[in-house]
ModelCIF file with pLDDT and N, C-alpha, C, O atoms, coordinates in Angstrom:
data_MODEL
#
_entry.id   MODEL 
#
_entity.id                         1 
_entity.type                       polymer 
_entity.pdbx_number_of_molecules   1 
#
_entity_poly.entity_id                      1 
_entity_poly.type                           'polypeptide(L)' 
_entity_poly.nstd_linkage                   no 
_entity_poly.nstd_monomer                   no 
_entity_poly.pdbx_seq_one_letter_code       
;(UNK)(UNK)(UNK)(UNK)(UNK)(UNK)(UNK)(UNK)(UNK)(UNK)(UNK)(UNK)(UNK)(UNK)(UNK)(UNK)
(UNK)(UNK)(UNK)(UNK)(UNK)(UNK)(UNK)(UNK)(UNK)(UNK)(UNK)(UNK)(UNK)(UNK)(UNK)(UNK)
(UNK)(UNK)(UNK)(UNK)(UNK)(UNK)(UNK)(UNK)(UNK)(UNK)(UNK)(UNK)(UNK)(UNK)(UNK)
;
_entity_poly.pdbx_seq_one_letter_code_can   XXXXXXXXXXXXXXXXXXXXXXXXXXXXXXXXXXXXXXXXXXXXXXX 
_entity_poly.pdbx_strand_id                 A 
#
loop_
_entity_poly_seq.entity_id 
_entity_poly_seq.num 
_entity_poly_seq.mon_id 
_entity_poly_seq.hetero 
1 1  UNK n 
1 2  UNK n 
1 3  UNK n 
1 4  UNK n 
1 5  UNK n 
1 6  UNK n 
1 7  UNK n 
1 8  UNK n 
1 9  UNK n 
1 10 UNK n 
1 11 UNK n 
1 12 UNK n 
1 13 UNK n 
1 14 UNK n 
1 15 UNK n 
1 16 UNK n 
1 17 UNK n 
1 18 UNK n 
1 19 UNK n 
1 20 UNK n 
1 21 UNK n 
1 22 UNK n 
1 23 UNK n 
1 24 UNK n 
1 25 UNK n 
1 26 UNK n 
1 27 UNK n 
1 28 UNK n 
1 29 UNK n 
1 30 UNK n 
1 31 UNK n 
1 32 UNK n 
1 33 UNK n 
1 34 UNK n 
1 35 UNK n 
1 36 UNK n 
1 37 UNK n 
1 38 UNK n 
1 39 UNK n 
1 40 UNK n 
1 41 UNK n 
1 42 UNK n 
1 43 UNK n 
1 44 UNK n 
1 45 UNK n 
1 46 UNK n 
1 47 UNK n 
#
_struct_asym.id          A 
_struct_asym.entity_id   1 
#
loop_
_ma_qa_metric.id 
_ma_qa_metric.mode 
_ma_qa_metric.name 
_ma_qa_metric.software_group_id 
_ma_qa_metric.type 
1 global pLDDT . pLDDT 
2 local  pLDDT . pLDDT 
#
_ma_qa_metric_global.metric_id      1 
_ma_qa_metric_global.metric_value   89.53 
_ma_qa_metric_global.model_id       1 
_ma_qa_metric_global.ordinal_id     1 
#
loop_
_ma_qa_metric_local.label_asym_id 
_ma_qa_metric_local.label_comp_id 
_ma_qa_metric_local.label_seq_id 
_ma_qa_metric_local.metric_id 
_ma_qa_metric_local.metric_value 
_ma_qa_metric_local.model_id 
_ma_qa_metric_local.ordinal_id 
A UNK 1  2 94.00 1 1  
A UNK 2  2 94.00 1 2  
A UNK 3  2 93.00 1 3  
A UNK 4  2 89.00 1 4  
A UNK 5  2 87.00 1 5  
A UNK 6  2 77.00 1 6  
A UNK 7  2 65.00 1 7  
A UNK 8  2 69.00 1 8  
A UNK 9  2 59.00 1 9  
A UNK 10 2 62.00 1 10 
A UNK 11 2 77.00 1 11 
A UNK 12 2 85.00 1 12 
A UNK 13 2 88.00 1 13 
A UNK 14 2 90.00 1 14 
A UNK 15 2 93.00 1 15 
A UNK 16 2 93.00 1 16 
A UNK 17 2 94.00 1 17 
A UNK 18 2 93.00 1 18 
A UNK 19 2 93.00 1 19 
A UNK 20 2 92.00 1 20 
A UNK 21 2 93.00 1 21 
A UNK 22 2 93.00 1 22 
A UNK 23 2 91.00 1 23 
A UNK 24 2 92.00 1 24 
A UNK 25 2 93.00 1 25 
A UNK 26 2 95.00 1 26 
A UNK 27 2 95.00 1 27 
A UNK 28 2 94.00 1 28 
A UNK 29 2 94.00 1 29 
A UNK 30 2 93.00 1 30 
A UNK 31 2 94.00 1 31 
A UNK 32 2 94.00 1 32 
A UNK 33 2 94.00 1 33 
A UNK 34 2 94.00 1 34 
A UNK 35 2 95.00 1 35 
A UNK 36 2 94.00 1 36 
A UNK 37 2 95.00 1 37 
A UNK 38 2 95.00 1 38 
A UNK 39 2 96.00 1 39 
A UNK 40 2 95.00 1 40 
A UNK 41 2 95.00 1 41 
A UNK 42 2 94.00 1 42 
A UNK 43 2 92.00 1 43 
A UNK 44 2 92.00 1 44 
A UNK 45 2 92.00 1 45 
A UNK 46 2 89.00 1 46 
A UNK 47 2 88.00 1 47 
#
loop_
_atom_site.group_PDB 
_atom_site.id 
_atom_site.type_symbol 
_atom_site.label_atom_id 
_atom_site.label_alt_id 
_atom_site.label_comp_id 
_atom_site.label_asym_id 
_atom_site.label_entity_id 
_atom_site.label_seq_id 
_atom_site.pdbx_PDB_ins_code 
_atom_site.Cartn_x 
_atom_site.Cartn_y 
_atom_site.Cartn_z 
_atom_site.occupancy 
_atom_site.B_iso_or_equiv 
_atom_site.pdbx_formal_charge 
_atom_site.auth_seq_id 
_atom_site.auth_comp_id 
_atom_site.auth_asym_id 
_atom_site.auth_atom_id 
_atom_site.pdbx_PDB_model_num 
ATOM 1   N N  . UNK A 1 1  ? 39.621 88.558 -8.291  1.00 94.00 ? 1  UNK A N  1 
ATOM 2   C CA . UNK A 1 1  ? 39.824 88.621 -6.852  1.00 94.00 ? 1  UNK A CA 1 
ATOM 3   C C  . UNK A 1 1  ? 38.636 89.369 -6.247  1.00 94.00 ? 1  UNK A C  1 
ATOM 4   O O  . UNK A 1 1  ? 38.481 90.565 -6.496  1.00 94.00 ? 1  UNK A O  1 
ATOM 5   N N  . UNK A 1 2  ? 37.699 88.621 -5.369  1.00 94.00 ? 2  UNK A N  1 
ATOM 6   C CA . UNK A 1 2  ? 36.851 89.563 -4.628  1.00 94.00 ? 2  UNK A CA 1 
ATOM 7   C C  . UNK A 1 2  ? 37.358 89.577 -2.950  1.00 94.00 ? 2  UNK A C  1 
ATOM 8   O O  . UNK A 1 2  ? 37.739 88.657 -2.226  1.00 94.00 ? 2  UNK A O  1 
ATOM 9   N N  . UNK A 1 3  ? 37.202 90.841 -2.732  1.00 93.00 ? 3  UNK A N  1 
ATOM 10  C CA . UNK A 1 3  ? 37.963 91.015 -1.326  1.00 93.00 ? 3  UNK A CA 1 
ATOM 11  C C  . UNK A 1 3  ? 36.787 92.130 -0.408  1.00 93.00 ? 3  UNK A C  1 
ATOM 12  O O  . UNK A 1 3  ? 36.591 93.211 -0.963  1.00 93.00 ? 3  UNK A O  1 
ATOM 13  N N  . UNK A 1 4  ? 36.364 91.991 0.351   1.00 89.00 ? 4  UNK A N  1 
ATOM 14  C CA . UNK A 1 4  ? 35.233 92.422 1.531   1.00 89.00 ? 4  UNK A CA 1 
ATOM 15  C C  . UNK A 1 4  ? 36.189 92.426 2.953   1.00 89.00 ? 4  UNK A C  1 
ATOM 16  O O  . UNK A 1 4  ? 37.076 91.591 3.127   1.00 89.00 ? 4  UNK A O  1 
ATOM 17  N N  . UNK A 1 5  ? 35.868 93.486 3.923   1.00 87.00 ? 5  UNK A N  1 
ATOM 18  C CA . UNK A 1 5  ? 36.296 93.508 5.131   1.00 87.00 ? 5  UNK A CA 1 
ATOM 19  C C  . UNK A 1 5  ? 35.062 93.829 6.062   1.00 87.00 ? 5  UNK A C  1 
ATOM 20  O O  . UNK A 1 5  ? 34.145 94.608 5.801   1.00 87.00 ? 5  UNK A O  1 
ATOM 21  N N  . UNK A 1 6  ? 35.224 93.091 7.168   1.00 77.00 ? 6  UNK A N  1 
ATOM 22  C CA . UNK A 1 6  ? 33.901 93.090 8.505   1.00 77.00 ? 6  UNK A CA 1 
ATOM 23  C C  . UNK A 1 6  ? 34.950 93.083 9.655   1.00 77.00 ? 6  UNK A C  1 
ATOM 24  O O  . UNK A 1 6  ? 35.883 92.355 9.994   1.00 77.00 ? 6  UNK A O  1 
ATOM 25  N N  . UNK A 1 7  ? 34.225 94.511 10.208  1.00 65.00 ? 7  UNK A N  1 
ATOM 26  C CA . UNK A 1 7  ? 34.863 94.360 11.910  1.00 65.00 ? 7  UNK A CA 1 
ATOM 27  C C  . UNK A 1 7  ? 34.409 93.781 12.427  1.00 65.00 ? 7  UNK A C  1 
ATOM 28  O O  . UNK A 1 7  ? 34.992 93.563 13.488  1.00 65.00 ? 7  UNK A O  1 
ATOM 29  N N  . UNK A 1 8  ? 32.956 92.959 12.231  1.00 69.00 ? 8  UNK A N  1 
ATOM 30  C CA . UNK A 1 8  ? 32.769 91.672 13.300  1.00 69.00 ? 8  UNK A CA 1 
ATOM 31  C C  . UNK A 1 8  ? 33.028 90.512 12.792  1.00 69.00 ? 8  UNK A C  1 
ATOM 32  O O  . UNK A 1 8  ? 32.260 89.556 12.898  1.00 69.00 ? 8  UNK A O  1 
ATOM 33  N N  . UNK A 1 9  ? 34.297 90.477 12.101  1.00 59.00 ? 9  UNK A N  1 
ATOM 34  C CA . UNK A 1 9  ? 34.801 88.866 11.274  1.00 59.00 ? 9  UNK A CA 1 
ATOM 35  C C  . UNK A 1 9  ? 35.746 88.397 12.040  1.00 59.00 ? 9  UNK A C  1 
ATOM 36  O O  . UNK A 1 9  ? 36.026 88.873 13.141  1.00 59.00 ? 9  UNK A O  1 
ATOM 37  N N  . UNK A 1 10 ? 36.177 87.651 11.632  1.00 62.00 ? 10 UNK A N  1 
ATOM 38  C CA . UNK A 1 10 ? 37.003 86.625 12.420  1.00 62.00 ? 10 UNK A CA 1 
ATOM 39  C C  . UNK A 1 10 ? 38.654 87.399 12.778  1.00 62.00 ? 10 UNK A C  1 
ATOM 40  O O  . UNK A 1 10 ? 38.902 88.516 12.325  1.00 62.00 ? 10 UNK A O  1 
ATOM 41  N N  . UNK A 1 11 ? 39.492 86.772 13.475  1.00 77.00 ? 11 UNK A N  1 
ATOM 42  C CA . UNK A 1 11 ? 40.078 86.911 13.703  1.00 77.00 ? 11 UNK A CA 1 
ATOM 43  C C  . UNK A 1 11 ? 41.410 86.773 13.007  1.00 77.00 ? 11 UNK A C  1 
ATOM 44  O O  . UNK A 1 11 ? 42.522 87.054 13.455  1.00 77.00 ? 11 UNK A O  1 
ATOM 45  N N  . UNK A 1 12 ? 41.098 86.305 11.877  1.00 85.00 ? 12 UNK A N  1 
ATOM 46  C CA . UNK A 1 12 ? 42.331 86.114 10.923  1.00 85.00 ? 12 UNK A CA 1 
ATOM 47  C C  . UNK A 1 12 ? 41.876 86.112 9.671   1.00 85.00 ? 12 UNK A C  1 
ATOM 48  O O  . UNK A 1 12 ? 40.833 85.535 9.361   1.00 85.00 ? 12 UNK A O  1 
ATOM 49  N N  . UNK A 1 13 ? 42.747 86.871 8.691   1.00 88.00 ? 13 UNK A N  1 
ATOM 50  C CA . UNK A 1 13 ? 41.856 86.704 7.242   1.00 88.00 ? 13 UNK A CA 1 
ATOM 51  C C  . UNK A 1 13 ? 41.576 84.910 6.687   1.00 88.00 ? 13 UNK A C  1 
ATOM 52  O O  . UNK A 1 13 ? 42.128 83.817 6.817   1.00 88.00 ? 13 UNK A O  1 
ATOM 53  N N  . UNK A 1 14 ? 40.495 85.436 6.098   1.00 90.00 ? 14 UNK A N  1 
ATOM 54  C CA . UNK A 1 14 ? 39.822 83.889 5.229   1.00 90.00 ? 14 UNK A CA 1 
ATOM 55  C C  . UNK A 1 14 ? 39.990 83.926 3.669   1.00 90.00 ? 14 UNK A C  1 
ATOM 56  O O  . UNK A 1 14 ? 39.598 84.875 2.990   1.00 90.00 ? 14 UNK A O  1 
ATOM 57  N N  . UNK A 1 15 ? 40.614 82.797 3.156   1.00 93.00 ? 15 UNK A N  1 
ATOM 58  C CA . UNK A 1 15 ? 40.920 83.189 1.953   1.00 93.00 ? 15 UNK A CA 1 
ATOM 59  C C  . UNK A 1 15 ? 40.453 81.579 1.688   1.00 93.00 ? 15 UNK A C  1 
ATOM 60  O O  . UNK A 1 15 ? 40.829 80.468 2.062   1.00 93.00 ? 15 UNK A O  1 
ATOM 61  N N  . UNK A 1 16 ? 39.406 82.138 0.816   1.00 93.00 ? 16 UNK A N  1 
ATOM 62  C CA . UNK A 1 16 ? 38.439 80.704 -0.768  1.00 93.00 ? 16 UNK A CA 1 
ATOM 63  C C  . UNK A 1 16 ? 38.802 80.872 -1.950  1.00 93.00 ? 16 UNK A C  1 
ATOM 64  O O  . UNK A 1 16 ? 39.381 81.872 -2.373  1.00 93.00 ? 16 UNK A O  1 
ATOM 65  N N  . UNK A 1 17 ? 38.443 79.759 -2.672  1.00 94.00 ? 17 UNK A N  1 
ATOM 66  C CA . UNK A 1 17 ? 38.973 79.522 -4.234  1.00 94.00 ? 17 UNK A CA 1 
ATOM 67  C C  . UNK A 1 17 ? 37.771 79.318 -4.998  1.00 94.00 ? 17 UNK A C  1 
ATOM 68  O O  . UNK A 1 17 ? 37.005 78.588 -4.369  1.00 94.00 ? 17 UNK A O  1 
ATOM 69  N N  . UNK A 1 18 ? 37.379 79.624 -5.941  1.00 93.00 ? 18 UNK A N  1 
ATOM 70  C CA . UNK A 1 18 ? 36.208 79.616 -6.634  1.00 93.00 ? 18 UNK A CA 1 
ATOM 71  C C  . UNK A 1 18 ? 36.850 78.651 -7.843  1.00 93.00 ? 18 UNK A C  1 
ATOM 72  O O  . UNK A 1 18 ? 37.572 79.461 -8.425  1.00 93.00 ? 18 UNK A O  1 
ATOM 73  N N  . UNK A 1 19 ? 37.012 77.195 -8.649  1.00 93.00 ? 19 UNK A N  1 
ATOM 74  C CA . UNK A 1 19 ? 37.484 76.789 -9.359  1.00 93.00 ? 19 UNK A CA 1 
ATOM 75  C C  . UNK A 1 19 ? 36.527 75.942 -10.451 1.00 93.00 ? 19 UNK A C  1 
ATOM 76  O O  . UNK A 1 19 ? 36.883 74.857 -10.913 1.00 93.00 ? 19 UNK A O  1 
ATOM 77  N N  . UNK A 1 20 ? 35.396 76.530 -10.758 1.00 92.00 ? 20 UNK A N  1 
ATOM 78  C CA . UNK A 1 20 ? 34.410 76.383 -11.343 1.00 92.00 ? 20 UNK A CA 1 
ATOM 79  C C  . UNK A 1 20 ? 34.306 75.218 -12.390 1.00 92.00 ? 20 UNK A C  1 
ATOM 80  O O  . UNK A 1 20 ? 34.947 75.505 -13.401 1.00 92.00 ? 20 UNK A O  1 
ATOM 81  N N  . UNK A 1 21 ? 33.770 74.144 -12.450 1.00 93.00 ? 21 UNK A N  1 
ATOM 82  C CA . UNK A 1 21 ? 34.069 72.995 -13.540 1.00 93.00 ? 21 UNK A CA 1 
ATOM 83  C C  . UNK A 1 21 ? 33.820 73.511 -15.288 1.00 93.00 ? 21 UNK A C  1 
ATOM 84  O O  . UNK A 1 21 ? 34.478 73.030 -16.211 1.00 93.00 ? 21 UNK A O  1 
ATOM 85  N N  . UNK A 1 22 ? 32.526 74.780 -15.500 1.00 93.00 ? 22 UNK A N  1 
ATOM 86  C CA . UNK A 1 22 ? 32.903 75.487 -16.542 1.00 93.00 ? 22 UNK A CA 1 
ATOM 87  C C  . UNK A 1 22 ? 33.818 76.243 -16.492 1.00 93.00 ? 22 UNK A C  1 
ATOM 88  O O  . UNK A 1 22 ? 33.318 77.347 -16.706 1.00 93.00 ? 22 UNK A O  1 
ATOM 89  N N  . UNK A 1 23 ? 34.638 76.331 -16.375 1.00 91.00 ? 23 UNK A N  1 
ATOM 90  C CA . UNK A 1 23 ? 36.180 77.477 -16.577 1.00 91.00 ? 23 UNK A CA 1 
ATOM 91  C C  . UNK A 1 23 ? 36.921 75.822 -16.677 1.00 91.00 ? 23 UNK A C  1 
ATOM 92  O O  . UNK A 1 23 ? 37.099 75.460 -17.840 1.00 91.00 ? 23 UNK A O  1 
ATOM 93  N N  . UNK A 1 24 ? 37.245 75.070 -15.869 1.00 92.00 ? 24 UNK A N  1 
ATOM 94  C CA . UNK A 1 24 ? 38.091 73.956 -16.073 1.00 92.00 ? 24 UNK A CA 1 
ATOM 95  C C  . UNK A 1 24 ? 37.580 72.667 -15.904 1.00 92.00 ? 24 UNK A C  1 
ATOM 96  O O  . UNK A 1 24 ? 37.541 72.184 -14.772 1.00 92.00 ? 24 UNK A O  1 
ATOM 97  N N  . UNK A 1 25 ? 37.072 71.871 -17.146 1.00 93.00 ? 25 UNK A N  1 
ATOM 98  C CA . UNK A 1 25 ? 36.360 70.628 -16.452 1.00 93.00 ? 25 UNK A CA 1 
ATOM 99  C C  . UNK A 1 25 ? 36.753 69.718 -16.075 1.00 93.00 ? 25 UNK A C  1 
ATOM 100 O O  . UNK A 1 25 ? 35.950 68.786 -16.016 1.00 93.00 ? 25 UNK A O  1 
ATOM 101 N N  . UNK A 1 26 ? 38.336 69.438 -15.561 1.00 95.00 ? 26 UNK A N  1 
ATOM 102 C CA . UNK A 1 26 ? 38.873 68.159 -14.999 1.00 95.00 ? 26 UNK A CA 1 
ATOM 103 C C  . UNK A 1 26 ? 39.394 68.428 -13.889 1.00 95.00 ? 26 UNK A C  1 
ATOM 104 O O  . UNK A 1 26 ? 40.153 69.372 -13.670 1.00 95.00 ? 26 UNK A O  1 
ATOM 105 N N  . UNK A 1 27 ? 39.119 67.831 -13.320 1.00 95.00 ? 27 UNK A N  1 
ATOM 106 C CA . UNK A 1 27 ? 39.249 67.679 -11.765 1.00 95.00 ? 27 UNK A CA 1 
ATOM 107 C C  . UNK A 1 27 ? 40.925 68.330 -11.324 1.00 95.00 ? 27 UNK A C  1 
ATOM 108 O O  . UNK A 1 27 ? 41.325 69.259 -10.621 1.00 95.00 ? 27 UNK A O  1 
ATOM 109 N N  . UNK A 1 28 ? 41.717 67.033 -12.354 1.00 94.00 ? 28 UNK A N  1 
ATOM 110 C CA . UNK A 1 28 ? 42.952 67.622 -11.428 1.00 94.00 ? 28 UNK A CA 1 
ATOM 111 C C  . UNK A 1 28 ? 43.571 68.801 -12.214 1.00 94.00 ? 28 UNK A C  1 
ATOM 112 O O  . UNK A 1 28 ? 44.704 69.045 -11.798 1.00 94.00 ? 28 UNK A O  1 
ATOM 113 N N  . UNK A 1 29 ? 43.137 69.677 -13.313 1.00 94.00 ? 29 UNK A N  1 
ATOM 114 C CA . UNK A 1 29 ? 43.305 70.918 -14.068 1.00 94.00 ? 29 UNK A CA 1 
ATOM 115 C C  . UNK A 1 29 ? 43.098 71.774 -12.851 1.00 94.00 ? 29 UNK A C  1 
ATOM 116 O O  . UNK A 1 29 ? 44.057 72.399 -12.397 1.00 94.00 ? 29 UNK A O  1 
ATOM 117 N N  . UNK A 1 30 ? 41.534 71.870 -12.113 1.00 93.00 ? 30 UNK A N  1 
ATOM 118 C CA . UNK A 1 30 ? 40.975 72.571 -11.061 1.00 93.00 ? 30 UNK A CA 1 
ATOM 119 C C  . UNK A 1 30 ? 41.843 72.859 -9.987  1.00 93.00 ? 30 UNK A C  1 
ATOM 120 O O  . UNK A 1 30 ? 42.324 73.918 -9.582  1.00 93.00 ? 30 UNK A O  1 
ATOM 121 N N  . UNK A 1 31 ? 42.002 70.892 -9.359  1.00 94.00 ? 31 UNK A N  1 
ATOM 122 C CA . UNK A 1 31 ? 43.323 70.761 -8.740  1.00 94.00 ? 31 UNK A CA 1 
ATOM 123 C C  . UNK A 1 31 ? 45.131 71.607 -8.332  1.00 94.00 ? 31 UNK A C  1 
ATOM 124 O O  . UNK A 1 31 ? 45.716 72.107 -7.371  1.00 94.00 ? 31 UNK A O  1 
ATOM 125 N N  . UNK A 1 32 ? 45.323 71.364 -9.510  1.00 94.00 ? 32 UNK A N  1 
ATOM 126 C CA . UNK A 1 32 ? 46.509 72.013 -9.584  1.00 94.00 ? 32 UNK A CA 1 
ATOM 127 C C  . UNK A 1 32 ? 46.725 73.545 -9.726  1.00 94.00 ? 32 UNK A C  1 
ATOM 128 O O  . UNK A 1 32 ? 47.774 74.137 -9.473  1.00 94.00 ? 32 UNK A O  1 
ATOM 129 N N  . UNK A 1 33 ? 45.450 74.144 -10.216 1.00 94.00 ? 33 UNK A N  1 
ATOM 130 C CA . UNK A 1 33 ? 45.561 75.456 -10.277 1.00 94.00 ? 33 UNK A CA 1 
ATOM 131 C C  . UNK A 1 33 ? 45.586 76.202 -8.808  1.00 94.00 ? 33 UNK A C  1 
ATOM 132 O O  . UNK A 1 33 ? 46.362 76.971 -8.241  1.00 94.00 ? 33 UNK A O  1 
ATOM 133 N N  . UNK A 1 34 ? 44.395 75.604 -8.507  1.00 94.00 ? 34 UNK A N  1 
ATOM 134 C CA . UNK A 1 34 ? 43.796 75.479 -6.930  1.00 94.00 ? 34 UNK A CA 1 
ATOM 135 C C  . UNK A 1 34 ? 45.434 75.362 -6.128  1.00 94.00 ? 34 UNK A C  1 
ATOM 136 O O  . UNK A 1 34 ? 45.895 76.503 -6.107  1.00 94.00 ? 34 UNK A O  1 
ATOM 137 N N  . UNK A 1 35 ? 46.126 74.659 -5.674  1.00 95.00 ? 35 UNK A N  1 
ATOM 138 C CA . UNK A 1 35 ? 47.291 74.396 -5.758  1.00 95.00 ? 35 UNK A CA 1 
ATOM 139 C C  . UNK A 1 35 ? 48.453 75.356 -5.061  1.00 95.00 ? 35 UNK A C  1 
ATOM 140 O O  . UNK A 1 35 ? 48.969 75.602 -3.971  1.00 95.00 ? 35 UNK A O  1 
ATOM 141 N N  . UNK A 1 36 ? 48.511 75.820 -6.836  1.00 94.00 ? 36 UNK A N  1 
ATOM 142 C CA . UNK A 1 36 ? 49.056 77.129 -6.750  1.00 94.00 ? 36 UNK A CA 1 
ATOM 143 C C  . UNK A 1 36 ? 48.881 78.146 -6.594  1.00 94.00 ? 36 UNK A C  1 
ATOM 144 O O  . UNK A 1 36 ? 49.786 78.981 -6.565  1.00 94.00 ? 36 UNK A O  1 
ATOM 145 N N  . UNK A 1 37 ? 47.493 78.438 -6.422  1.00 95.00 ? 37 UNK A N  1 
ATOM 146 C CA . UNK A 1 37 ? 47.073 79.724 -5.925  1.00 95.00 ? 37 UNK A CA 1 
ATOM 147 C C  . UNK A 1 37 ? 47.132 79.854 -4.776  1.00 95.00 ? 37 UNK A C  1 
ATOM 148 O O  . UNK A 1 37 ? 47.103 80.968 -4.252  1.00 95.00 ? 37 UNK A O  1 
ATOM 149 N N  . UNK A 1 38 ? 47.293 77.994 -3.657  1.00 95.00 ? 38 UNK A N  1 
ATOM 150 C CA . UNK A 1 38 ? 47.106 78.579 -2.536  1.00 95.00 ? 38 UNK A CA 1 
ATOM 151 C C  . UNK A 1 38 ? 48.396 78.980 -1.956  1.00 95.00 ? 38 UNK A C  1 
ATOM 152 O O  . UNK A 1 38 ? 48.639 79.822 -1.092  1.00 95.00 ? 38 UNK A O  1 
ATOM 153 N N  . UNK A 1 39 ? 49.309 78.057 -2.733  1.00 96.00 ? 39 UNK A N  1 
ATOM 154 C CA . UNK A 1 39 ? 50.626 77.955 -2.153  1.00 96.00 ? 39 UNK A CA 1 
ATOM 155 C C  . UNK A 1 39 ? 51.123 79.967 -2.438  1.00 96.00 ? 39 UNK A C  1 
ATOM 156 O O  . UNK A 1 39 ? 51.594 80.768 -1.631  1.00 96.00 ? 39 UNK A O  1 
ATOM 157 N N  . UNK A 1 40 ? 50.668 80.175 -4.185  1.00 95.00 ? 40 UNK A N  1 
ATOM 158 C CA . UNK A 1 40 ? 51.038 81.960 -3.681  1.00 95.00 ? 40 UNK A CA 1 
ATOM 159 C C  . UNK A 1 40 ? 50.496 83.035 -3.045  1.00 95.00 ? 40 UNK A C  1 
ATOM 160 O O  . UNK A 1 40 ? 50.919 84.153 -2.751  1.00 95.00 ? 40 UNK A O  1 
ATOM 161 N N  . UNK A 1 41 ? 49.407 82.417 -2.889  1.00 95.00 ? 41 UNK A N  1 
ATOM 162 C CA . UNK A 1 41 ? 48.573 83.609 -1.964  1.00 95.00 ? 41 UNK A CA 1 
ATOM 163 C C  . UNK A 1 41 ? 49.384 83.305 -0.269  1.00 95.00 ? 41 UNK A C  1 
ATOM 164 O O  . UNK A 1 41 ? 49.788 84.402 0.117   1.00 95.00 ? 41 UNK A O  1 
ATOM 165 N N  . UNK A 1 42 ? 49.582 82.643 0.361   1.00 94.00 ? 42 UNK A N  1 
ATOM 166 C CA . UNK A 1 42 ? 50.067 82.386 1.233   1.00 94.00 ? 42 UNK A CA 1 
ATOM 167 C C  . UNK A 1 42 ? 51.250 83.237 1.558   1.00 94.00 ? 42 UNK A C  1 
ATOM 168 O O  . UNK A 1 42 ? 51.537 83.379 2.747   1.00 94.00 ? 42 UNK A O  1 
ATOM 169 N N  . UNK A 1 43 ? 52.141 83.961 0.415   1.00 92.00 ? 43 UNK A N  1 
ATOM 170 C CA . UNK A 1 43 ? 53.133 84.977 0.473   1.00 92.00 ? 43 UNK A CA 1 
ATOM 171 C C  . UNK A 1 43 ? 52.663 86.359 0.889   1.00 92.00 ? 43 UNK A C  1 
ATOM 172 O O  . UNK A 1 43 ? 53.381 87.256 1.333   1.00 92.00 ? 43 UNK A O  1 
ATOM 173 N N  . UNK A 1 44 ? 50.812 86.417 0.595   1.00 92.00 ? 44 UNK A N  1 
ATOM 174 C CA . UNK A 1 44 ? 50.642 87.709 0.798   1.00 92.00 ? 44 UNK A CA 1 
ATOM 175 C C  . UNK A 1 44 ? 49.292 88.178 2.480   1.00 92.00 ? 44 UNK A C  1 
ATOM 176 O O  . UNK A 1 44 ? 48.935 89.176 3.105   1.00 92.00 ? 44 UNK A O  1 
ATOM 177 N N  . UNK A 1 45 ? 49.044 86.744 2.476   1.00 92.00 ? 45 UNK A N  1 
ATOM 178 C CA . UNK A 1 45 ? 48.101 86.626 3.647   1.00 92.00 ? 45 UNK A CA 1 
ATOM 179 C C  . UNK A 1 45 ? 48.423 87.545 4.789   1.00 92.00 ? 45 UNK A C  1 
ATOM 180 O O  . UNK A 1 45 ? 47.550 88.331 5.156   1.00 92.00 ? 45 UNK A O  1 
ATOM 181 N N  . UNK A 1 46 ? 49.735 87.523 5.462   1.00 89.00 ? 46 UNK A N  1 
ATOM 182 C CA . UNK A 1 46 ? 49.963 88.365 6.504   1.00 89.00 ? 46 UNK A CA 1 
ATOM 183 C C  . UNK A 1 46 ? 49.917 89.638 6.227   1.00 89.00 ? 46 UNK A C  1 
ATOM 184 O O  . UNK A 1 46 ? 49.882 90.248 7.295   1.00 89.00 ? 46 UNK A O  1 
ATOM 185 N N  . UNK A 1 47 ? 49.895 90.485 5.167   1.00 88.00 ? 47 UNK A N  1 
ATOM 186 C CA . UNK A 1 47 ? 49.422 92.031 4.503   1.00 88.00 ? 47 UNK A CA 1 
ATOM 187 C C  . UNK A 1 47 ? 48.361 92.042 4.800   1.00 88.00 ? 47 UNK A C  1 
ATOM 188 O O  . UNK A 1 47 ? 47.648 93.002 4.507   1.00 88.00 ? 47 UNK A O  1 
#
């Protein structure tokens, strides 16, 4: 997890996925992980 804060950033947090084809080389492996990370990070976004 890398996490940075700017008082001249946007107005709502921004949250990216880094899903690198060396760590997983098939698309929908990437996919699905991708997925679920966004669907659980989404529980913690408003913190």
């Amino acid at each position: 997890v890398h996490y940075a804060t700017d008082q001249t950033g946007p107005t709502a947090p921004l949250v990216g996925f880094a899903v690198p084809k060396r760590e997983l080389a098939h698309a929908t492996d990437r996919h699905r992980v991708q997925r679920q990370l966004r669907h659980l990070v989404a529980d913690y976004v408003d913190a």
